[in-house]
C-alpha atoms as a PDB file:
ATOM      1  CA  UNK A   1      58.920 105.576  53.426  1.00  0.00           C
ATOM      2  CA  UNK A   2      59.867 107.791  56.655  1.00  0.00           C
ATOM      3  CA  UNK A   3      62.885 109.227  57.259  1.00  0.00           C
ATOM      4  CA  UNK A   4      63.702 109.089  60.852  1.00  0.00           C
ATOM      5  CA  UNK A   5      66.823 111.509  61.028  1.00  0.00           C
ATOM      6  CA  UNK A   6      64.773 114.039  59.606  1.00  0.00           C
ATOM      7  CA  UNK A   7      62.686 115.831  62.601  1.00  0.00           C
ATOM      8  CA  UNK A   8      60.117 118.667  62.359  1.00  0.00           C
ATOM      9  CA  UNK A   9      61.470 122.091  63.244  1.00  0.00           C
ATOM     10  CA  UNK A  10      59.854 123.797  65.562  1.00  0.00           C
ATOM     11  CA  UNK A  11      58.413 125.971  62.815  1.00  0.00           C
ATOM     12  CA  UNK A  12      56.904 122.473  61.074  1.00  0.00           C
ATOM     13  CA  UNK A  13      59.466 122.044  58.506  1.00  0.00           C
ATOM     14  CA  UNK A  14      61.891 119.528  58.134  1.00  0.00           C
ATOM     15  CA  UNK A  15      65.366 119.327  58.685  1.00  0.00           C
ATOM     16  CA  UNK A  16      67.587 119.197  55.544  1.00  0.00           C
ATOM     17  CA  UNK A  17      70.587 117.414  55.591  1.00  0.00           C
ATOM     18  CA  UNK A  18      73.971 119.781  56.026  1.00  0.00           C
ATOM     19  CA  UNK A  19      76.144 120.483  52.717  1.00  0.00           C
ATOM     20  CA  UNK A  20      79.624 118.385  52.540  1.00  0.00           C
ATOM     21  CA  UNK A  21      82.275 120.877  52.976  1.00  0.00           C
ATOM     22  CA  UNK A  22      85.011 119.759  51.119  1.00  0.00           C
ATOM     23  CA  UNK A  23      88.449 121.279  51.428  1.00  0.00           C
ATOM     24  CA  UNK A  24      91.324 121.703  49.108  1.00  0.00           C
ATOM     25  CA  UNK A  25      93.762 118.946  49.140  1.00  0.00           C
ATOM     26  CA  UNK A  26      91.190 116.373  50.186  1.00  0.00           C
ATOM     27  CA  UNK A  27      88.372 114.112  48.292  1.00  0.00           C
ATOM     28  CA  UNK A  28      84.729 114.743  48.946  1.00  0.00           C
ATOM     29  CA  UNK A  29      83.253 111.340  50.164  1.00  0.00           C
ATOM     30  CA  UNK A  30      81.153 109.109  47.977  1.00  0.00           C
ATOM     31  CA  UNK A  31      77.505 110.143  47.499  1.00  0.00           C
ATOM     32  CA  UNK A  32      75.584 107.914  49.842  1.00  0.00           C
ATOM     33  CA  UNK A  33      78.256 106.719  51.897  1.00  0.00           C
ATOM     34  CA  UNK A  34      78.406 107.651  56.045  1.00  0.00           C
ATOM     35  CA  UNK A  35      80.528 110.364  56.795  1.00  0.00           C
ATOM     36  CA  UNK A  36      84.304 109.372  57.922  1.00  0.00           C
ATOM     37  CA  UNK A  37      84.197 108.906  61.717  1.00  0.00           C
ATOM     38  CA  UNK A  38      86.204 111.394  63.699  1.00  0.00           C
ATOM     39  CA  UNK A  39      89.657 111.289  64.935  1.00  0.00           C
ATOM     40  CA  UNK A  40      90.213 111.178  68.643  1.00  0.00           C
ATOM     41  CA  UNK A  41      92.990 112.447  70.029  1.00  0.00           C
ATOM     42  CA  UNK A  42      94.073 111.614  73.665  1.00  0.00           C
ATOM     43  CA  UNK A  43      94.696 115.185  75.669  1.00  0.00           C
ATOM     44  CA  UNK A  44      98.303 114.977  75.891  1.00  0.00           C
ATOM     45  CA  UNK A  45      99.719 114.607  79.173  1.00  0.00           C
ATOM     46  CA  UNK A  46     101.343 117.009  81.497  1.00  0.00           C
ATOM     47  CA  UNK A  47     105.066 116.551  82.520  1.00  0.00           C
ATOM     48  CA  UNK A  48     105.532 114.738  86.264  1.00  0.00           C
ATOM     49  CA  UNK A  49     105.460 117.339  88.952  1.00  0.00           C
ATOM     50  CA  UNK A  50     108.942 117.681  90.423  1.00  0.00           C
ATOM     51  CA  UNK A  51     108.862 117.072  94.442  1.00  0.00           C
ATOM     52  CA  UNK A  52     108.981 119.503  96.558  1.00  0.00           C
ATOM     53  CA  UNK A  53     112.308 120.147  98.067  1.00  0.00           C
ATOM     54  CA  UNK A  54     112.430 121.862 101.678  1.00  0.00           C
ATOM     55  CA  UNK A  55     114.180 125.441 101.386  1.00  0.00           C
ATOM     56  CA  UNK A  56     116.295 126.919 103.814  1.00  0.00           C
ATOM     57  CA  UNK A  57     119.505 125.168 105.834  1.00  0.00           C
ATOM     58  CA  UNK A  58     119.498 122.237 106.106  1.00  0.00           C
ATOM     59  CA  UNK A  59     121.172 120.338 108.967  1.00  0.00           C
ATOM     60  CA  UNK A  60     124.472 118.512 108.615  1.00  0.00           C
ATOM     61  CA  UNK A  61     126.061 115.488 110.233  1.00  0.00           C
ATOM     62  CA  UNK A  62     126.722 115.598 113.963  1.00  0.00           C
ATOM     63  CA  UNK A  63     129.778 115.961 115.972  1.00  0.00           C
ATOM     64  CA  UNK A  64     129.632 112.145 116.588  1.00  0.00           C
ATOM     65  CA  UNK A  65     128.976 110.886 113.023  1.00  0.00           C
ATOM     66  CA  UNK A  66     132.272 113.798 111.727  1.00  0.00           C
ATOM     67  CA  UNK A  67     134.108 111.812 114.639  1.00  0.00           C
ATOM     68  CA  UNK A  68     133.527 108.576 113.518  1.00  0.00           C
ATOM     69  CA  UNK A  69     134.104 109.008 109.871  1.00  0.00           C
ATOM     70  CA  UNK A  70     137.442 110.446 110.870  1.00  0.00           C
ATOM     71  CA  UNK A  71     138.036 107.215 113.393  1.00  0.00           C
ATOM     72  CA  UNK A  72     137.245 104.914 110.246  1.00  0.00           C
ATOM     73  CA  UNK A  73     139.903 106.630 107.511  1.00  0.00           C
ATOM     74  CA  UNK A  74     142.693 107.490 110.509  1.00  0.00           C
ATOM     75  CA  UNK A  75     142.119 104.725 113.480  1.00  0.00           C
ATOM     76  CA  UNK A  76     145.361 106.591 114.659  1.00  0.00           C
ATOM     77  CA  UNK A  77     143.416 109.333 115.263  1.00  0.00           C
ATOM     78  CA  UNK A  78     141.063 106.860 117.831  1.00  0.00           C
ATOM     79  CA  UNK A  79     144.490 105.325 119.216  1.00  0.00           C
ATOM     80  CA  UNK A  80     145.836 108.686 120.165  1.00  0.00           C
ATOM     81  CA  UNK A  81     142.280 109.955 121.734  1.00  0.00           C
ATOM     82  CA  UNK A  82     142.086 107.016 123.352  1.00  0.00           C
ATOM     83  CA  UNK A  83     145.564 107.687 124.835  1.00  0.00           C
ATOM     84  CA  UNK A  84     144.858 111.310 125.474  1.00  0.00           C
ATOM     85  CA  UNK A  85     141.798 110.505 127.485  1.00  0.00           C
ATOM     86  CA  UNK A  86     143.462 108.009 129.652  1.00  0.00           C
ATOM     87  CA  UNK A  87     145.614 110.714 130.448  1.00  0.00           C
ATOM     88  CA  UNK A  88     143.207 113.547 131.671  1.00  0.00           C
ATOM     89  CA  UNK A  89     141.299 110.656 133.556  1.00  0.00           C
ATOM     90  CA  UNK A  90     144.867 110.002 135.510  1.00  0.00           C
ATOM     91  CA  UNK A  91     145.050 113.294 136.346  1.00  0.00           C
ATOM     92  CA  UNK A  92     141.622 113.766 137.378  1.00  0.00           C
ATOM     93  CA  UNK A  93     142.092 110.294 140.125  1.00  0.00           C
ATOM     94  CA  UNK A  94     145.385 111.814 141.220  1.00  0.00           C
ATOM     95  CA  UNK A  95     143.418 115.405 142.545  1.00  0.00           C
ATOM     96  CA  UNK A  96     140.868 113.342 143.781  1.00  0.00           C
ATOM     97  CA  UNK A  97     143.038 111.235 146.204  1.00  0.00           C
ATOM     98  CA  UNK A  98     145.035 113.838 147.705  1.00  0.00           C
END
């Protein structure tokens, strides 16, 4: 009978089995039984990378979009512009025709 998990050294003697190591707190497998398989572990993963947020200023709403937001929560505000404007355009016709 061969034993096929026993390969010549290079020197031409054969490979002997390595010692059970048995350490304290733990039970040395039965003799002839395979050796318990090993434990995996999965690498554990890395936390999300945060975006990248832009640095520096940034720009903020235009002239137009402050005016309109005003317009929505004061449409007296509009009314009186409107009223205003009307005005200055008067004015401007009545230099104009003389």
């Amino acid at each position: 009978m061969t034993d096929e998990s026993q390969s010549p050294s290079p020197a031409g003697e054969p490979v002997t089995e390595q010692p059970t190591v048995v350490t304290p707190g733990t039970s040395a497998p039965p003799a002839g039984s395979p050796p318990p398989a090993p434990v995996h572990t999965a690498p554990p993963v890395p936390p999300p990378v945060p975006p990248v947020v832009e640095t520096g200023p940034q720009p903020g709403p235009s002239l137009t979009e402050k005016v309109t937001a005003l317009i929505d929560q004061r449409p007296e505000i509009g009314a009186g512009g409107a009223f205003a404007g009307g005005i200055v355009f008067a004015l401007i016709l009545k230099r104009i025709a003389r």
